[in-house]
C-alpha atoms as a PDB file:
ATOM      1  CA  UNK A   1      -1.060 -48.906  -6.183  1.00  0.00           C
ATOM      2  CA  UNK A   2      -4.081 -46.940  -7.235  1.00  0.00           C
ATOM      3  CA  UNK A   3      -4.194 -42.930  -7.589  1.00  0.00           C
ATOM      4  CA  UNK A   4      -0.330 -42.482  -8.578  1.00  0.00           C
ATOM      5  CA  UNK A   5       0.077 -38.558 -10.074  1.00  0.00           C
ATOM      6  CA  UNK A   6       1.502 -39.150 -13.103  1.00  0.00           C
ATOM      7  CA  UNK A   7       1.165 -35.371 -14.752  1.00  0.00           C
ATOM      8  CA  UNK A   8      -0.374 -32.262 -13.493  1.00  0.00           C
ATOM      9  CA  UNK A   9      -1.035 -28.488 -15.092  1.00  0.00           C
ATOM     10  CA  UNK A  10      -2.065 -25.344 -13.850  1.00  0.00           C
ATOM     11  CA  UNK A  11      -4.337 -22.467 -15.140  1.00  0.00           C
ATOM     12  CA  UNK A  12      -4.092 -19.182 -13.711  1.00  0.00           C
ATOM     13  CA  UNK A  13      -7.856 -17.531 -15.553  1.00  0.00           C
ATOM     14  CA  UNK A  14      -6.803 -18.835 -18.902  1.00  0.00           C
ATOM     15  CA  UNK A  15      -3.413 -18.773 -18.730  1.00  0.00           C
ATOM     16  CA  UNK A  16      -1.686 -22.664 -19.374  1.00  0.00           C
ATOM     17  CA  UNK A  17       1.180 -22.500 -17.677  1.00  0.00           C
ATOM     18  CA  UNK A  18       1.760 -26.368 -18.848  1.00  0.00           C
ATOM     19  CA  UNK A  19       4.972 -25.591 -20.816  1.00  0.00           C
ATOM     20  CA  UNK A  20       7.093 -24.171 -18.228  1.00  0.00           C
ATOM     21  CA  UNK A  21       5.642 -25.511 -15.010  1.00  0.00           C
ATOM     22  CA  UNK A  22       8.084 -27.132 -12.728  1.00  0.00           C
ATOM     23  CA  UNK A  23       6.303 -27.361  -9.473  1.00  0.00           C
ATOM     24  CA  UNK A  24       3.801 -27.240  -7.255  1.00  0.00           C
ATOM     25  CA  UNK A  25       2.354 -27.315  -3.763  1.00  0.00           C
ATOM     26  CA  UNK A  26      -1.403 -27.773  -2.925  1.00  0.00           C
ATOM     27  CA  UNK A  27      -3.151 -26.067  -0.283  1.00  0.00           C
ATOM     28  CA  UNK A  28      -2.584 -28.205   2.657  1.00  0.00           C
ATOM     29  CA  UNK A  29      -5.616 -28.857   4.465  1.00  0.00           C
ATOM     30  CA  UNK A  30      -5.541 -28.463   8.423  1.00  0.00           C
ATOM     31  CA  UNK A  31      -8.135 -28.424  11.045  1.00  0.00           C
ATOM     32  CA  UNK A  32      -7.548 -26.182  14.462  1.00  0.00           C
ATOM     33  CA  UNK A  33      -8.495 -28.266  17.441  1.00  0.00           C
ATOM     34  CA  UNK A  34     -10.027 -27.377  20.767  1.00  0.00           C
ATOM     35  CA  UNK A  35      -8.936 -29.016  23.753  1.00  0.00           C
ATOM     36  CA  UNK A  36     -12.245 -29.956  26.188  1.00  0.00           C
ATOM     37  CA  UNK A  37     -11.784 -32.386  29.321  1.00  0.00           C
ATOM     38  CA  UNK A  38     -15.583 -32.295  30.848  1.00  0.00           C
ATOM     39  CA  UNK A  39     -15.761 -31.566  34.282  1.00  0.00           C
ATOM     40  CA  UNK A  40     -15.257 -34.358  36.535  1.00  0.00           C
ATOM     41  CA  UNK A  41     -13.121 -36.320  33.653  1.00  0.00           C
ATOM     42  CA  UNK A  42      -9.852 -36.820  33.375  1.00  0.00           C
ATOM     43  CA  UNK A  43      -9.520 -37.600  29.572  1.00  0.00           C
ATOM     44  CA  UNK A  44      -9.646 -34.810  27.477  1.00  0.00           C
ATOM     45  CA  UNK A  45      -9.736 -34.525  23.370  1.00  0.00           C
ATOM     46  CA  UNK A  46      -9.003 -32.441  20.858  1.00  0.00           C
ATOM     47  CA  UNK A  47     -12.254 -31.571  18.862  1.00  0.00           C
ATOM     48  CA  UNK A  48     -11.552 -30.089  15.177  1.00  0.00           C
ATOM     49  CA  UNK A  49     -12.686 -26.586  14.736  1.00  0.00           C
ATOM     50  CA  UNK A  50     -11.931 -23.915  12.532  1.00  0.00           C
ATOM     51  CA  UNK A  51     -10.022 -24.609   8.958  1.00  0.00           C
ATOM     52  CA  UNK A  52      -6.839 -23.057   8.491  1.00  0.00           C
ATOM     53  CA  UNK A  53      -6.720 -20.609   5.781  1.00  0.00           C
ATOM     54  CA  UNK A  54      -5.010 -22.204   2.269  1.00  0.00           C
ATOM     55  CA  UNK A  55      -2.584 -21.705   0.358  1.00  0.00           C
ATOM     56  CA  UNK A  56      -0.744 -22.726  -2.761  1.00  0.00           C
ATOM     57  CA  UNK A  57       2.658 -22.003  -4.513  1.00  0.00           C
ATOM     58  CA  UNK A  58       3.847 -23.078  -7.845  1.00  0.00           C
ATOM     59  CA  UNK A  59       7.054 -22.743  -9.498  1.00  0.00           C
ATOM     60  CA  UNK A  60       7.602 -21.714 -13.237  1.00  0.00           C
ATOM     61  CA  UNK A  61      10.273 -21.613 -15.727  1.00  0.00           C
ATOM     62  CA  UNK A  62       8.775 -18.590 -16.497  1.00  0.00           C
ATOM     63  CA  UNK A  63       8.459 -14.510 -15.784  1.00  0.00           C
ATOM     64  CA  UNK A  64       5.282 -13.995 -17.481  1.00  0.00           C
ATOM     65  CA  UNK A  65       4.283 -10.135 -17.243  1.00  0.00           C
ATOM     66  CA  UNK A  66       0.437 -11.871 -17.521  1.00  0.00           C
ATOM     67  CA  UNK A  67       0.914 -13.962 -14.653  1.00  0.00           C
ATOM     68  CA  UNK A  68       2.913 -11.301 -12.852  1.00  0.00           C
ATOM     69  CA  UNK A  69       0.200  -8.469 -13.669  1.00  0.00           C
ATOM     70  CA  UNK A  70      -2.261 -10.978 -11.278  1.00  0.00           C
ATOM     71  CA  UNK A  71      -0.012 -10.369  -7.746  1.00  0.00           C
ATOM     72  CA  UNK A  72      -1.939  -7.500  -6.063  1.00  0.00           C
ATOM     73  CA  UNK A  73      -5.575  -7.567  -6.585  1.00  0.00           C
ATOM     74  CA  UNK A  74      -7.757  -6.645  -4.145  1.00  0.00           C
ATOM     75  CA  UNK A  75     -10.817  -8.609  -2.551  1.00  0.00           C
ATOM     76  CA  UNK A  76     -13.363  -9.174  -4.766  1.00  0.00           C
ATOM     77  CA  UNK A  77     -11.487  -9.309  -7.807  1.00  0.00           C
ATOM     78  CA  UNK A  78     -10.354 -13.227  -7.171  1.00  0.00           C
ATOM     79  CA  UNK A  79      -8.390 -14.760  -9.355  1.00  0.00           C
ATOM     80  CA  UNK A  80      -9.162 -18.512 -10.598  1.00  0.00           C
ATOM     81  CA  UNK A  81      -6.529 -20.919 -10.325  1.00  0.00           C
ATOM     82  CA  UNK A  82      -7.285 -24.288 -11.764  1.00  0.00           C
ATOM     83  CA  UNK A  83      -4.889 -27.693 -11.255  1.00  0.00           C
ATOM     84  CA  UNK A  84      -5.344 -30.634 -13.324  1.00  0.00           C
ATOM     85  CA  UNK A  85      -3.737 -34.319 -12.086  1.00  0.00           C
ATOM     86  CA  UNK A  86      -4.102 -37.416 -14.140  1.00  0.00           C
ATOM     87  CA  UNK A  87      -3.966 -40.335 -11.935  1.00  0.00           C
ATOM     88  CA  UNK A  88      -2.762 -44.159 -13.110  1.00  0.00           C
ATOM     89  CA  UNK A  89      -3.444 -47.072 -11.153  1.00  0.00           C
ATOM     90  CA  UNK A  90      -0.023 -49.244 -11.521  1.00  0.00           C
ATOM     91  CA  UNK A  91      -2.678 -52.028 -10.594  1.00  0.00           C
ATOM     92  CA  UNK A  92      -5.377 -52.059 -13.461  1.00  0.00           C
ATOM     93  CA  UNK A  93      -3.602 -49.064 -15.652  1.00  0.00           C
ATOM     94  CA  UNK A  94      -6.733 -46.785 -15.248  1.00  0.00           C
ATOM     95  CA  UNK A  95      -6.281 -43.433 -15.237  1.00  0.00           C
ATOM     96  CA  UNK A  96      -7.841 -40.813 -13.098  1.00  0.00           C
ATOM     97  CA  UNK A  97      -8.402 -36.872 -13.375  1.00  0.00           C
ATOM     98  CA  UNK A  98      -8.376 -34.833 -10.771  1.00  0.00           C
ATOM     99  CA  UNK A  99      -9.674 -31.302 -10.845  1.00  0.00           C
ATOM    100  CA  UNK A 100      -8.959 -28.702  -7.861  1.00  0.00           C
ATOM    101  CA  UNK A 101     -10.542 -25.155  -8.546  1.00  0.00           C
ATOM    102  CA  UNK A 102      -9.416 -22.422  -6.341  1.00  0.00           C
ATOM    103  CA  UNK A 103     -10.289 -18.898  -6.153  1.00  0.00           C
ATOM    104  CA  UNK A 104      -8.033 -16.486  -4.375  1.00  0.00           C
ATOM    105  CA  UNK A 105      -5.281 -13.773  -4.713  1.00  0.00           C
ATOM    106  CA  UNK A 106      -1.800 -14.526  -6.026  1.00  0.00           C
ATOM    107  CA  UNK A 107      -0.142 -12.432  -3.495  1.00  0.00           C
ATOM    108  CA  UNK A 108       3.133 -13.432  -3.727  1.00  0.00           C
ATOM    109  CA  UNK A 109       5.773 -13.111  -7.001  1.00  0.00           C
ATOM    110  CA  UNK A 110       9.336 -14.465  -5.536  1.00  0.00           C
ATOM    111  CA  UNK A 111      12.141 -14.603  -8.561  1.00  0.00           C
ATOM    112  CA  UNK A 112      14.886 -16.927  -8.017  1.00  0.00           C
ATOM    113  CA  UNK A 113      18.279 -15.972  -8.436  1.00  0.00           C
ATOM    114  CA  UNK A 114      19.322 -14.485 -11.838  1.00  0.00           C
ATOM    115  CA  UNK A 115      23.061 -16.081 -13.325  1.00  0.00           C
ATOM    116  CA  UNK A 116      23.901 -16.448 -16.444  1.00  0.00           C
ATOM    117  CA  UNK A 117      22.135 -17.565 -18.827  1.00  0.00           C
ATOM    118  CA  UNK A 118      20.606 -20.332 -17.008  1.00  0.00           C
ATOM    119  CA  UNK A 119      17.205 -20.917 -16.773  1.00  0.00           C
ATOM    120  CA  UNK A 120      15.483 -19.885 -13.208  1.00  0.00           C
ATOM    121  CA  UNK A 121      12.579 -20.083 -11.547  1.00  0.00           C
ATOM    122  CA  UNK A 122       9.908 -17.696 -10.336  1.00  0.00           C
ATOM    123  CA  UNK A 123       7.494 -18.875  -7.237  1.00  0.00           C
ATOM    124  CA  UNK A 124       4.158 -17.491  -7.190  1.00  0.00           C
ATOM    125  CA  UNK A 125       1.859 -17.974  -3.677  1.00  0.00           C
ATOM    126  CA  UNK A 126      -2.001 -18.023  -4.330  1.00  0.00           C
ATOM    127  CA  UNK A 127      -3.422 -17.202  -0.868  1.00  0.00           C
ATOM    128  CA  UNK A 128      -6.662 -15.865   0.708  1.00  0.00           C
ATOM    129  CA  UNK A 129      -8.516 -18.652  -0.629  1.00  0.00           C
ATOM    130  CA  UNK A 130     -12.361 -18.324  -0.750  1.00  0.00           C
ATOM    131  CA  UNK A 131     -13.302 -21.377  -3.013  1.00  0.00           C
ATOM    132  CA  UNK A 132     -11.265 -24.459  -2.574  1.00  0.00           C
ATOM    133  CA  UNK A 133     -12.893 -27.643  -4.866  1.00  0.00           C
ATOM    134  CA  UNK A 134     -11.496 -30.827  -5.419  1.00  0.00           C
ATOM    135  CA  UNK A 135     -13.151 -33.468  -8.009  1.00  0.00           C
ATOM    136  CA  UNK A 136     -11.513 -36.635  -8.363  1.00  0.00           C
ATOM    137  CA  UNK A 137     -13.162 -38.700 -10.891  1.00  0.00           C
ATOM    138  CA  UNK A 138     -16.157 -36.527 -11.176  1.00  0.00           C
ATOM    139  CA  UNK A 139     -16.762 -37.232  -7.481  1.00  0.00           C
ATOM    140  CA  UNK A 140     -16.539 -34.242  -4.817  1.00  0.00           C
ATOM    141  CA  UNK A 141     -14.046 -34.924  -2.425  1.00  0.00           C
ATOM    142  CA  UNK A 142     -13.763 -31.750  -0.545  1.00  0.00           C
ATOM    143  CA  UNK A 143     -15.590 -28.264  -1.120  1.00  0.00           C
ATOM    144  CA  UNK A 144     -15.010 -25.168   0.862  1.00  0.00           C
ATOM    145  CA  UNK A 145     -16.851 -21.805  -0.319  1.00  0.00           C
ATOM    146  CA  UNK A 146     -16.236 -18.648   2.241  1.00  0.00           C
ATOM    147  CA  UNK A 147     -19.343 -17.344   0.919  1.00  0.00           C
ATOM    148  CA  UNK A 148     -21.578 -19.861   0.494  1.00  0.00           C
ATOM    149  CA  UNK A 149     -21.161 -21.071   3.947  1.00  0.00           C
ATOM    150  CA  UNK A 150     -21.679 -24.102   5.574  1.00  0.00           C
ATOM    151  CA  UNK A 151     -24.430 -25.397   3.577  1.00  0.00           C
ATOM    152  CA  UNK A 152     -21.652 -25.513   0.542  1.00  0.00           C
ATOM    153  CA  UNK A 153     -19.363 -27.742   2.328  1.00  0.00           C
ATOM    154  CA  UNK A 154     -18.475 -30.940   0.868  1.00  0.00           C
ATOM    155  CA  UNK A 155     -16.013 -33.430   3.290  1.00  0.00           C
ATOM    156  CA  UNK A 156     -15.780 -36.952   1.729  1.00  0.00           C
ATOM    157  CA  UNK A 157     -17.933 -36.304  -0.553  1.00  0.00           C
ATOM    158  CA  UNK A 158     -20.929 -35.852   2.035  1.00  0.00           C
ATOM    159  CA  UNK A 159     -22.668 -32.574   2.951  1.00  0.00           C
ATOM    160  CA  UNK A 160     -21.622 -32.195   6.422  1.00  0.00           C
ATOM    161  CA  UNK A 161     -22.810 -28.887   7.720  1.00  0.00           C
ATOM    162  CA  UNK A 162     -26.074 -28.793   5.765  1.00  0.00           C
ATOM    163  CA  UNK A 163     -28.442 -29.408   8.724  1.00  0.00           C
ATOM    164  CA  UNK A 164     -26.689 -26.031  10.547  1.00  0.00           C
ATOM    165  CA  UNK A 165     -26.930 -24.160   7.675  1.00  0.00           C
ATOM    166  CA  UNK A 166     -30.839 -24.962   7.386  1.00  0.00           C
ATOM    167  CA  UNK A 167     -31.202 -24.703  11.169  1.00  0.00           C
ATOM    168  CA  UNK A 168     -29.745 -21.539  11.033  1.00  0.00           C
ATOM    169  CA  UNK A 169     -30.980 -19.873   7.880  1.00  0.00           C
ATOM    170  CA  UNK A 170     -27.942 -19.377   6.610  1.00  0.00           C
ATOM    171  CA  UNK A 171     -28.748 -19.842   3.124  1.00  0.00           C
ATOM    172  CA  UNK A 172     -31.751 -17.834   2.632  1.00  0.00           C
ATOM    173  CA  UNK A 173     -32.997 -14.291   2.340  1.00  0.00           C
ATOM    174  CA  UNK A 174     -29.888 -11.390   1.315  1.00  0.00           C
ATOM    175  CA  UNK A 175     -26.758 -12.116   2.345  1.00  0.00           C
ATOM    176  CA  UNK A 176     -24.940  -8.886   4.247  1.00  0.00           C
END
């Protein structure tokens, strides 16, 4: 049993929201499909297209103003989010660390129920994702960048899309 998440943190900018973290939910990653049956076939397939947009929510112990302050930025004034994993293998006791750097909007503040004294929780959604990177081990597993493009893109640690993006010029000249 390699790769078992034993620990994880989150950094909103430079906030360390270690201490009162309680949970959290990556960005899932899904492809759209296309249906296509060719003409004259009768088996058709689903071939992936379009990535779905991401999204992550976390859940603190916490009301921080600072971290509240974030929800409501506009385009182009992203906010980094940054999730750290360390991973043991149960098999050789190695650990792991696994980075994911996101850049995005937190554009959702949901407070739990207030009673008592008790301690509650406040869920925050980071959404509109532009930069989505995940290192595991100092090795690139998967790297989306909305305006990078296609040449950016990193799936299984290979550079997919980088033949389009030269055939099409996408990452030359100025960039509308």
């Amino acid at each position: 049993m390699d790769n078992i998440v034993r620990g994880c943190n989150w950094y909103f900018a430079q906030l360390n929201v270690w201490r009162v973290l309680d949970e959290v939910t990556l960005p899932e990653l899904t492809f759209q499909t296309e249906d296509f049956t060719p003409g004259g076939h009768m088996m058709g397939v689903a071939w992936p297209e379009d990535m779905q947009p991401l999204k992550a929510t976390i859940k603190l112990k916490s009301d921080d103003p600072r971290i509240r302050g974030l929800c409501g930025k506009q385009p182009g004034d992203y906010v980094t989010a940054t999730y750290y994993e360390n991973l043991r293998s149960f098999r050789t006791g190695a650990n792991k660390g696994r980075i994911i750097t996101m850049k995005g909007l937190l554009t959702s503040v949901k407070a739990d129920v207030r009673k008592g004294v008790k301690s509650s929780m406040t869920e925050y959604e980071f959404s509109s994702i532009v930069y989505y990177e995940d290192i595991v081990d100092a090795v690139v597993v998967h790297r989306f960048d909305q305006f990078m493009g296609p040449g950016a893109t990193v799936i299984g640690g290979a550079a997919l899309f980088a033949d389009m993006a030269a055939n099409l010029a996408i990452n030359g000249g100025t960039a509308l």
